[in-house]
Structure formats: C-alpha cells, structure tokens
Protein backbone atom coordinates (compact mmCIF):
# COMPACT_ATOMS: atom_id res chain seq x y z
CA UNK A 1 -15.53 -15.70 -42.21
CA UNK A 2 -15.03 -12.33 -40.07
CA UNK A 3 -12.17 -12.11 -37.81
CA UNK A 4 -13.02 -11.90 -34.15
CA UNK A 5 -10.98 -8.75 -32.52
CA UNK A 6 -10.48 -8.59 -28.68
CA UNK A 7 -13.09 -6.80 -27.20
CA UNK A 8 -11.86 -2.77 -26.33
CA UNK A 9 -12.04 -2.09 -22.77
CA UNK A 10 -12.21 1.58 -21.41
CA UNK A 11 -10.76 1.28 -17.68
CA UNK A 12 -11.14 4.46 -15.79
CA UNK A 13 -8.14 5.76 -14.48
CA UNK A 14 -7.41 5.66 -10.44
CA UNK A 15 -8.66 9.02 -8.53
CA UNK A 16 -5.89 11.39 -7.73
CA UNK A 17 -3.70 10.39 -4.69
CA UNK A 18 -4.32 12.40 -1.58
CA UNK A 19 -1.40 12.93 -0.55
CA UNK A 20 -1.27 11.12 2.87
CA UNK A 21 1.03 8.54 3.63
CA UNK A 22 -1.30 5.78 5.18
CA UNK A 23 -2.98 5.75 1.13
CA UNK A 24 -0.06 5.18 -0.45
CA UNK A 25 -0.01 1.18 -0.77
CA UNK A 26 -3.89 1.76 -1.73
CA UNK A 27 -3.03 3.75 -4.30
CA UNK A 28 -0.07 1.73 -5.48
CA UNK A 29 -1.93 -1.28 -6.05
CA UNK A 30 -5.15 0.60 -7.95
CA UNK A 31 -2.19 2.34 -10.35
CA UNK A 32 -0.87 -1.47 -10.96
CA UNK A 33 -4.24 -2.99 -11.61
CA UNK A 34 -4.90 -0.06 -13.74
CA UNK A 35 -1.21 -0.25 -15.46
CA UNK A 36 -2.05 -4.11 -16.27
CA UNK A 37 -4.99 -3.29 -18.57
CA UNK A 38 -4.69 -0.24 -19.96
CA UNK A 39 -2.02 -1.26 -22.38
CA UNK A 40 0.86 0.41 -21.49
CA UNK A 41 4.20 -1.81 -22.72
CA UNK A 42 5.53 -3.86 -19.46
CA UNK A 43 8.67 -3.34 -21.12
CA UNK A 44 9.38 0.10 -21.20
CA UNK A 45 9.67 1.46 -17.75
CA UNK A 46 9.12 5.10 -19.43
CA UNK A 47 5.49 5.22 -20.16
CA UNK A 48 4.89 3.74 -16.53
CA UNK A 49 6.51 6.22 -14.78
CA UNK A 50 5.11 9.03 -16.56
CA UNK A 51 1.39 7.52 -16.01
CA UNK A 52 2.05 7.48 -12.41
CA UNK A 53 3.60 10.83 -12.19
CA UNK A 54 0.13 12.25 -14.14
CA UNK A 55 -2.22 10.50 -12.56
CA UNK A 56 -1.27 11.38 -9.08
CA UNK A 57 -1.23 15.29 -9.77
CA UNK A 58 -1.69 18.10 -7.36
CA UNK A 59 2.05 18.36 -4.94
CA UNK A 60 4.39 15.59 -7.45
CA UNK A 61 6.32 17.72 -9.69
CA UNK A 62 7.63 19.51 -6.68
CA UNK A 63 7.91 16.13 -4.35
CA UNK A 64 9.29 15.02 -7.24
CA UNK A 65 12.15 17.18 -7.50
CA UNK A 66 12.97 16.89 -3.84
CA UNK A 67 14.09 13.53 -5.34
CA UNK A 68 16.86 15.23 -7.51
CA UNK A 69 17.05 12.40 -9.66
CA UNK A 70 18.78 12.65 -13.00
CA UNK A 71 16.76 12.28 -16.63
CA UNK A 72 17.25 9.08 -17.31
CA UNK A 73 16.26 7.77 -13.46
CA UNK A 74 13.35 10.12 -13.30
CA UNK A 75 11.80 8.12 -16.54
CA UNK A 76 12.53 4.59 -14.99
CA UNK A 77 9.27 3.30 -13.39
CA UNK A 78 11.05 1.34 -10.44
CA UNK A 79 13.45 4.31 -9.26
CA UNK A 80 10.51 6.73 -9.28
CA UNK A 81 8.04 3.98 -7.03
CA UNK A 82 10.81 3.20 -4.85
CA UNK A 83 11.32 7.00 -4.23
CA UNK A 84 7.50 7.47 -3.22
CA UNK A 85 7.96 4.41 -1.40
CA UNK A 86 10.44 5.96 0.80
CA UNK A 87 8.94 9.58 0.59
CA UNK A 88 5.03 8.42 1.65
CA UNK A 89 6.08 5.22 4.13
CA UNK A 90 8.41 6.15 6.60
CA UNK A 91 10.41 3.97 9.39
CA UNK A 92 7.43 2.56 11.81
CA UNK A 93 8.74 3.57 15.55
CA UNK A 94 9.38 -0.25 16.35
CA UNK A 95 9.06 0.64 20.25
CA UNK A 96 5.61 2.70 19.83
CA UNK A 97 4.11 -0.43 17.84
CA UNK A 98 5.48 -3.16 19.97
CA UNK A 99 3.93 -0.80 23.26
CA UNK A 100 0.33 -0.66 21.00
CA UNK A 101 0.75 -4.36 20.93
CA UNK A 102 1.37 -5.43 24.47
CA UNK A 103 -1.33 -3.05 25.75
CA UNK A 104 -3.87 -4.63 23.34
CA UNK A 105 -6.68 -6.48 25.67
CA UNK A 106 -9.87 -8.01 24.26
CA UNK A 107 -12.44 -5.33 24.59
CA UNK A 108 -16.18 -6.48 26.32
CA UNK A 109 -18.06 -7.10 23.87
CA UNK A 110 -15.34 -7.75 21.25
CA UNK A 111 -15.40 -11.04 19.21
CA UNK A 112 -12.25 -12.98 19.69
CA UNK A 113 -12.08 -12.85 15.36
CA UNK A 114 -11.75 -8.96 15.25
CA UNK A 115 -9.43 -8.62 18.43
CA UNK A 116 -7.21 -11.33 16.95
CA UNK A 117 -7.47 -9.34 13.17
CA UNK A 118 -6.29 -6.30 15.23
CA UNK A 119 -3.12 -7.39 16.36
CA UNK A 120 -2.35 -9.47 13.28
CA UNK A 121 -3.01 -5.49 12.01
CA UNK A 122 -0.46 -4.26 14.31
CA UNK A 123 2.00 -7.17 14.38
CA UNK A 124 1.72 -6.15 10.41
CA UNK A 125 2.83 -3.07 11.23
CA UNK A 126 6.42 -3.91 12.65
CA UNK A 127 6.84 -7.56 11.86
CA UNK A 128 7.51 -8.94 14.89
CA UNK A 129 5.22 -11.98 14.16
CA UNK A 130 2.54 -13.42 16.40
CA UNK A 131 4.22 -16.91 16.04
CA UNK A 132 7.00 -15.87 17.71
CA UNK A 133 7.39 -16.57 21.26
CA UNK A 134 6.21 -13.63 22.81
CA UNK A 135 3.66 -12.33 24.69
CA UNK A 136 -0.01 -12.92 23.37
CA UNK A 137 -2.83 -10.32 25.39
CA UNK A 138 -4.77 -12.54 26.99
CA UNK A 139 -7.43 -13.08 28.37
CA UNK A 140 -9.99 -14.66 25.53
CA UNK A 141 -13.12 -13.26 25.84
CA UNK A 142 -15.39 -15.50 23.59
CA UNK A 143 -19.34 -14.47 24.34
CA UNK A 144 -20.63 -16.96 21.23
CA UNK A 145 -22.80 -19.21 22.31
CA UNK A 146 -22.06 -22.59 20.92
C-alpha cells in the first residue's frame, strides 16, 4: 500500500505594497492569508517578520529604520506589524469624520442599501456607532417599487 502525501501547493506571493496608507489593512490581510499556507512556523515570529519585510520591498529598509528598533525587536513579527500599523494608519481627525457624517444626505437616485453602507463606511471610520443615539441623516429616499 503507497502512502498518500499532502498534496504541494505553490501560493503566489502578495504583490508589492504601494506604499499608501489607505492599502495597508489590504495588504495586511493578503500577507496573513499568504503567511497561513505557505508554511512558515506560527511559532517563530522571525521568519514572519522577515517575509513581510521582503515582500513589501521598494521604501522598507529605510521606513524601517525610522523605527530604530533594536535586533532582537526588528526580527519579532508583532513589533514590526504594530510599527507599520502606526507608520501607514494614522489618528482619523475625529471632528472631520463626525462633520462627513452629519452632512451625509441620501442622494436622488441613491438606494437606501448603499447610502446606509456609506455611513456604516464612515461611522467605521471613527467609531462613533450608528446605534448610538445620535443623529441619523434623514430623509429616506426609497424609489423601489414594492
């Protein structure tokens, strides 16, 4: 009787990062579905952090030394994310986002589905929740016929 092996997978490698801050998360979450399969050991934090540190290229050795982290930090995998966390999403002006969302009207023409995605979007953006008691833009404008 043959042994079975696991099937080899060859899982292409994200594209480089570009570099502007509203791709970061993006990015993020394609290196960790990448990181999953591609066999690198969950329990050394090294390998991860060097991964990430290729695969973006380009601008990271120097970004990366504006971190002035020492060895054995630059090799750690959550140190180094948490740094590009910081570096690539700053603070959200609170004030500017809560403005974008009291402004916010339905649009004519503009299901009541994608105006209520959009300020879910911007409500996302500060965290000052839509089930809190403030105020919601109305009017409704709901054109379906039913």
């Amino acid at each position: 009787m043959a042994l079975k092996t696991a099937p080899v997978y060859q899982i292409p490698a994200p594209e480089p990062f570009s570099f502007k801050g509203e791709d970061w998360e993006i990015y993020k979450s394609r290196f960790a579905r990448f990181h999953c399969p591609s066999g690198l050991s969950n329990e050394q934090e090294g390998p991860w952090a060097n991964a990430l540190l290729y695969l973006i290229k380009d601008k990271v050795e120097i970004i990366l030394q504006s971190f002035n982290l020492n060895e054995a930090d630059a090799k750690k995998y959550t140190t180094v994310l948490a740094k590009f966390d910081a570096y690539f999403m700053p603070a959200k002006n609170i004030i500017y986002e809560m403005y974008k969302f009291h402004i916010r009207f339905q649009q004519e023409g503009e299901s009541v589905e994608t105006f209520n995605n959009d300020l879910y979007t911007i409500d996302g953006a500060v965290h000052f929740s839509l089930t809190t008691p403030r105020r919601v833009p109305l009017p409704l404008k709901n054109t379906r016929k039913i």
